[in-house]
C-alpha atoms as a PDB file:
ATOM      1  CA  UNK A   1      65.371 209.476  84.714  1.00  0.00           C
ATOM      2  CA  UNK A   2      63.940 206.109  83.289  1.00  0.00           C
ATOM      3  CA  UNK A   3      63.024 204.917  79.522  1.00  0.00           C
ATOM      4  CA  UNK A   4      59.140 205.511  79.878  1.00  0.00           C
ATOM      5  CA  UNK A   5      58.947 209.195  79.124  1.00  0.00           C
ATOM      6  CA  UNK A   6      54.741 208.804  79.811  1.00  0.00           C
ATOM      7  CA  UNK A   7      55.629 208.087  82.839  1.00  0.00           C
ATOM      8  CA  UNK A   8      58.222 210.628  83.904  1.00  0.00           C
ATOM      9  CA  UNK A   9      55.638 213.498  82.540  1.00  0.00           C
ATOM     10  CA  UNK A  10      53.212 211.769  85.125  1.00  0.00           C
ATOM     11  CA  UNK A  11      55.588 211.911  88.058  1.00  0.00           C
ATOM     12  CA  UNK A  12      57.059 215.360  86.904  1.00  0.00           C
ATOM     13  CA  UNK A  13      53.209 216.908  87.050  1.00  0.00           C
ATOM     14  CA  UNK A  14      52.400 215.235  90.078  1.00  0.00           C
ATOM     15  CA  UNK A  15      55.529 216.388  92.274  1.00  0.00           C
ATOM     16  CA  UNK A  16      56.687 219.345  90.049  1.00  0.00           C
ATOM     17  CA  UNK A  17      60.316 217.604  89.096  1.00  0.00           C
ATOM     18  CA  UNK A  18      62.275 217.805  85.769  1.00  0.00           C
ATOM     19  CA  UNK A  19      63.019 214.503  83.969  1.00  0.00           C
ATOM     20  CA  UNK A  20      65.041 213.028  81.330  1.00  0.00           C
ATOM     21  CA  UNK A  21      64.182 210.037  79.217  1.00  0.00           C
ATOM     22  CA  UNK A  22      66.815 207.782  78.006  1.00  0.00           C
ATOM     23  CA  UNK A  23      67.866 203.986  77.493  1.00  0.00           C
ATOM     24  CA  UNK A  24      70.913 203.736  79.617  1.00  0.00           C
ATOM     25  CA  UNK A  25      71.552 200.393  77.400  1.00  0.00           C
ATOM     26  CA  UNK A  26      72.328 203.147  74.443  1.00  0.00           C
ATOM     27  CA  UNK A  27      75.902 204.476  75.491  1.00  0.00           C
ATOM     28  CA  UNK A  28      75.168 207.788  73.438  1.00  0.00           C
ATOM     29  CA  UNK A  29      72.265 208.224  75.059  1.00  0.00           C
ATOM     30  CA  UNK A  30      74.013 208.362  78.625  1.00  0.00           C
ATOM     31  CA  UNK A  31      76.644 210.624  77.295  1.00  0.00           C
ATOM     32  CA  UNK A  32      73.931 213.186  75.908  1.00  0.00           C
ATOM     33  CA  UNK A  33      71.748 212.586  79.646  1.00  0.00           C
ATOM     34  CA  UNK A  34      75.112 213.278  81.759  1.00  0.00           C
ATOM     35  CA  UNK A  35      75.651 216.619  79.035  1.00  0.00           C
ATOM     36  CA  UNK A  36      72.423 217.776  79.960  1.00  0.00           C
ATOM     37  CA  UNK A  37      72.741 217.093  83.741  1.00  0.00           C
ATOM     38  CA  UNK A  38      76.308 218.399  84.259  1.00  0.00           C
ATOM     39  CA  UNK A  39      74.901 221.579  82.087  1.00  0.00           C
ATOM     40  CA  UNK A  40      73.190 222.197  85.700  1.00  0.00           C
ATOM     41  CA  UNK A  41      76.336 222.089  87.738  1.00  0.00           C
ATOM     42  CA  UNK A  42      78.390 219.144  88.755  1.00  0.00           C
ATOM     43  CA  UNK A  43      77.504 215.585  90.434  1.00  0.00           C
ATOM     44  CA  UNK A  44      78.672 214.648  93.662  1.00  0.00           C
ATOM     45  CA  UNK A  45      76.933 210.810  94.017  1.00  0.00           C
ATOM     46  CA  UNK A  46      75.923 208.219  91.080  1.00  0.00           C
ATOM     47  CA  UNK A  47      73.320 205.829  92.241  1.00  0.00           C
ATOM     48  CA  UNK A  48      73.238 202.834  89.684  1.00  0.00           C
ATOM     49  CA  UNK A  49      69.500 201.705  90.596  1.00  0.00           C
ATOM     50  CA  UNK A  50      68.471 200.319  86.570  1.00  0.00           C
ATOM     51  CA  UNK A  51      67.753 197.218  86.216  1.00  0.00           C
ATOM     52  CA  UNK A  52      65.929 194.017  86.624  1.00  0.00           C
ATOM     53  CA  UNK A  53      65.029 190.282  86.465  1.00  0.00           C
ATOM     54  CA  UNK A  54      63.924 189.220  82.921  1.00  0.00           C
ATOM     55  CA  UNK A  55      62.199 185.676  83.405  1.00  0.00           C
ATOM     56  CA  UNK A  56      63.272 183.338  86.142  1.00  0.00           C
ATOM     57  CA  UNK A  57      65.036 180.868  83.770  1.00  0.00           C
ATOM     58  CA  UNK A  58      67.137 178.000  85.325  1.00  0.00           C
ATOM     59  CA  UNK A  59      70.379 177.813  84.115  1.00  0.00           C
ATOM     60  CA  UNK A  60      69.896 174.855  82.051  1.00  0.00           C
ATOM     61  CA  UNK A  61      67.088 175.832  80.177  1.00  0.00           C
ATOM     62  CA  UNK A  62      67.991 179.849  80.064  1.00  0.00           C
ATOM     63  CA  UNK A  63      68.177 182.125  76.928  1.00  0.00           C
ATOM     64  CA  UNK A  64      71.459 183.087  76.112  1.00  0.00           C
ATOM     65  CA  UNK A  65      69.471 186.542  74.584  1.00  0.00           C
ATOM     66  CA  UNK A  66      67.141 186.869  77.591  1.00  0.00           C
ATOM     67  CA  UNK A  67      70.411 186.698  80.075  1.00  0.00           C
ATOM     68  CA  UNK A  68      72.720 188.867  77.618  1.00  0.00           C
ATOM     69  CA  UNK A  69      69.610 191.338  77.862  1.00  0.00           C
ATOM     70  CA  UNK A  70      69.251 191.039  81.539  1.00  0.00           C
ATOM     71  CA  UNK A  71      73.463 191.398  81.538  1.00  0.00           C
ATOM     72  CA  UNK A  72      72.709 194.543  79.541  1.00  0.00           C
ATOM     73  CA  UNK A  73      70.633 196.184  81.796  1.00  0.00           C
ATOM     74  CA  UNK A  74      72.441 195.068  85.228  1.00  0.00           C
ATOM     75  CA  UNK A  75      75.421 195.681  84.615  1.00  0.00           C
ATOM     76  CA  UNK A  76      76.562 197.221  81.676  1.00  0.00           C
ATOM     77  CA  UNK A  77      73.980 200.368  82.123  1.00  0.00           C
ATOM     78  CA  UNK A  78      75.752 200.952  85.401  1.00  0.00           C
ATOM     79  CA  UNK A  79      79.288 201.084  83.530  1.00  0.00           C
ATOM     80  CA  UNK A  80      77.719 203.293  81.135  1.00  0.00           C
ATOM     81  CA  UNK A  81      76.173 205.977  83.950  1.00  0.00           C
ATOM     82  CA  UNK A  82      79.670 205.395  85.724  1.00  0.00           C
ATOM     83  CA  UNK A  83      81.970 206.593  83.101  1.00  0.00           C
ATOM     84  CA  UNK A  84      79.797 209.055  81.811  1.00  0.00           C
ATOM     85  CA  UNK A  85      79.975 211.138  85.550  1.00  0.00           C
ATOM     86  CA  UNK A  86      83.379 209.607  87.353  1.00  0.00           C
ATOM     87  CA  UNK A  87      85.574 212.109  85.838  1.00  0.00           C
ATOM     88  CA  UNK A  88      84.435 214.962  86.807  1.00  0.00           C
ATOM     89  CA  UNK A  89      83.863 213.450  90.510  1.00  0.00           C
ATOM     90  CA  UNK A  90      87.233 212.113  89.974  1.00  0.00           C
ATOM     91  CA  UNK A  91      88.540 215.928  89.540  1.00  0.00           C
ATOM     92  CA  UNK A  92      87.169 217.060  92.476  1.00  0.00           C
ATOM     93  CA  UNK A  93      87.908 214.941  94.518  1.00  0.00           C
ATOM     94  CA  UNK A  94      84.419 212.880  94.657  1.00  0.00           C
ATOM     95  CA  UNK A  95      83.821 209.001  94.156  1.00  0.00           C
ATOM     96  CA  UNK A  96      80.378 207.987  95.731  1.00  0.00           C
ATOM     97  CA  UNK A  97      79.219 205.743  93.358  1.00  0.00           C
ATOM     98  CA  UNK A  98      76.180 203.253  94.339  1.00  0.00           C
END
């Protein structure tokens, strides 16, 4: 899963996996990716790996949008992938989260 669907057709034809492209910023957009997963059976582990630096600003001369974006994507795309599959782990009994 990633944002770049060109790329996830590339990596799907070259190892024969399927993908799903979404903005994990875009809470819907989680919701309808963890639909489509859990169609498949349930999830046992949740490995938040999205993210990254945007610009290497110091703090006095950052941009609050650059750093609210770079919040976005840390963090809150973690909450977002974390809510979306925790209660069903919660139900049976699994938490692995990552």
């Amino acid at each position: 899963m990633a944002r770049r669907r060109e790329r996830l057709e590339a990596l799907a034809a070259e190892i024969g996996c399927e993908y799903w492209a979404a903005d994990l910023t875009d809470e819907a957009q989680v919701e309808e990716m963890a639909a489509h997963i859990l169609e498949g059976g349930p999830v046992d582990a949740v490995v938040n790996n999205a993210g990254g630096a945007i610009g290497v600003d110091r703090v006095a001369e950052g941009d609050p949008a650059r750093w609210s974006a770079m919040f976005e994507r840390n963090v809150l795309t973690a909450l977002h992938c974390s809510r979306a599959f925790l209660p069903g782990m919660r139900e049976r009994g699994e938490t692995s989260f990552s």
